[in-house]
N, C-alpha and C. Protein backbone atom coordinates (compact mmCIF):
# COMPACT_ATOMS: atom_id res chain seq x y z
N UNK A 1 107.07 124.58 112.10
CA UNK A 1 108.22 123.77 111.66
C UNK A 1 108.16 122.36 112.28
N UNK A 2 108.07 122.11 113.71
CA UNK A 2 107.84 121.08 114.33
C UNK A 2 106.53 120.67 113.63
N UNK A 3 105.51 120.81 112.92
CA UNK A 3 104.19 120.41 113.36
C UNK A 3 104.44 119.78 111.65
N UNK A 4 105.44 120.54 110.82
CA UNK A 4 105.41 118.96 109.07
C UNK A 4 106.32 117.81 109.88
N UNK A 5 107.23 118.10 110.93
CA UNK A 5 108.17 117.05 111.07
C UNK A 5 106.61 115.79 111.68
N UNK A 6 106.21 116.17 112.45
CA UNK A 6 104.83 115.37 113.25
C UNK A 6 104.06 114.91 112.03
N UNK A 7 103.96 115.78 111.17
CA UNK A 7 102.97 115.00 110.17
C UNK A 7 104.25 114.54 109.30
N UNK A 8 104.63 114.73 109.25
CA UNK A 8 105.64 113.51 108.30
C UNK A 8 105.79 111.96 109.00
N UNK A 9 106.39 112.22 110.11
CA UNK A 9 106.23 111.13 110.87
C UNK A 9 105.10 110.02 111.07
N UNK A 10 103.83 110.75 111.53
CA UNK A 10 102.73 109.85 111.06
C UNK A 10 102.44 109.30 109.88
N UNK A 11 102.69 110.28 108.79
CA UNK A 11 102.45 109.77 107.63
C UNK A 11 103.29 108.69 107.13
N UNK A 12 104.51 108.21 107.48
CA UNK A 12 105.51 107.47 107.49
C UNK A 12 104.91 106.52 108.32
N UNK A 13 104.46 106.58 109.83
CA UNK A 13 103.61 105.35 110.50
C UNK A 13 102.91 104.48 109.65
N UNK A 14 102.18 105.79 109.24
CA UNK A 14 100.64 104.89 108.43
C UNK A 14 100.83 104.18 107.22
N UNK A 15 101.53 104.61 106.54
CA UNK A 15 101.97 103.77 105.26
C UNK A 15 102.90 102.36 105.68
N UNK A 16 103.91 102.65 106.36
CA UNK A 16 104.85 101.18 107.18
C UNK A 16 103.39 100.74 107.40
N UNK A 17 102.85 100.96 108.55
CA UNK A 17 101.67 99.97 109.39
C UNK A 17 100.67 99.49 107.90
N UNK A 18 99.86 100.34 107.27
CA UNK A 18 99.14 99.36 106.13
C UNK A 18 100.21 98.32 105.03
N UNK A 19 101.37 98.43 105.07
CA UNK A 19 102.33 98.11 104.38
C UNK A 19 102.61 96.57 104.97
N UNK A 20 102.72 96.38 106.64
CA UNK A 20 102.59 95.67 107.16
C UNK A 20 100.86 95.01 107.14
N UNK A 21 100.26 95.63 107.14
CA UNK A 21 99.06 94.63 107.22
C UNK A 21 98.80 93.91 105.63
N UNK A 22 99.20 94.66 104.73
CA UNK A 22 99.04 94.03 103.25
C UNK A 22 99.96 92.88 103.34
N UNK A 23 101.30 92.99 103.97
CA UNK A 23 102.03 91.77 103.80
C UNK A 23 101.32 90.34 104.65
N UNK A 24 100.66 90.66 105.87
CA UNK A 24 99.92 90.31 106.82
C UNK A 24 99.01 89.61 105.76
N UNK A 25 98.34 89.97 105.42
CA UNK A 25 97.05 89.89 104.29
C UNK A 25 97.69 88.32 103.31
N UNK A 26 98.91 89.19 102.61
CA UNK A 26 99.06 88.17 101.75
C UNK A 26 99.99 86.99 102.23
N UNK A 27 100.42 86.97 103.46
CA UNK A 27 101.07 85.73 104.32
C UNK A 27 99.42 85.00 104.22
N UNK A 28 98.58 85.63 104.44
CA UNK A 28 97.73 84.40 105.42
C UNK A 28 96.56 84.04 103.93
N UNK A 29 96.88 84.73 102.74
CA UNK A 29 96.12 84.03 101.47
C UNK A 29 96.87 82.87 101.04
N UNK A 30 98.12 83.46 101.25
CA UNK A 30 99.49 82.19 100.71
C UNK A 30 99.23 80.94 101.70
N UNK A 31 98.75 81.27 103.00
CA UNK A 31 98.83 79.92 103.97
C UNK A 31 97.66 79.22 103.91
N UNK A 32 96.57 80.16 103.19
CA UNK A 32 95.27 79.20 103.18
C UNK A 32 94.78 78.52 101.96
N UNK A 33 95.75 79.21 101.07
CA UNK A 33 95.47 78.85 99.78
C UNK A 33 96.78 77.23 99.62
N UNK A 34 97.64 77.03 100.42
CA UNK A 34 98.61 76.07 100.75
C UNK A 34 98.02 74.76 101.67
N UNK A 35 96.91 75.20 102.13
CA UNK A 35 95.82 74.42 103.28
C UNK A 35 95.61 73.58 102.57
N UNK A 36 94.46 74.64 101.70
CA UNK A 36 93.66 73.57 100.71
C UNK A 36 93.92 73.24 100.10
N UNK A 37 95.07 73.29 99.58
CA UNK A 37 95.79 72.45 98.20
C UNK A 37 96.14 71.39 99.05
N UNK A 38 96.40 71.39 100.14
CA UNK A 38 97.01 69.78 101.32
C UNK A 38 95.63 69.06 101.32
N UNK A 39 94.79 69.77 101.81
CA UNK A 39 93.21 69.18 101.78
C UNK A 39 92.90 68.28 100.67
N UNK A 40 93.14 69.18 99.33
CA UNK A 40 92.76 68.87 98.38
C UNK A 40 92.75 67.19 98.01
N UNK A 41 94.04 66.99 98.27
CA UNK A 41 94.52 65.73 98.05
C UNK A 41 93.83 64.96 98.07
């Protein structure tokens, strides 16, 4: 009984945490793709 609550829990980690790195991901395409458009100029 304890041991789905543990895997639920992780499984809830791991999805938040890649959830966070995709947003991670697309902050830093949005900031580089905002670079070079300044560059561009």
């Amino acid at each position: 009984m304890v041991a789905k609550w543990v895997i639920y829990l992780l499984l809830s980690a791991v999805f938040i945490f890649f959830l966070f790195l995709f947003n991670l991901f697309d902050c830093f395409t949005y900031f580089s793709r905002s670079l070079v458009q300044q560059f561009s100029y």
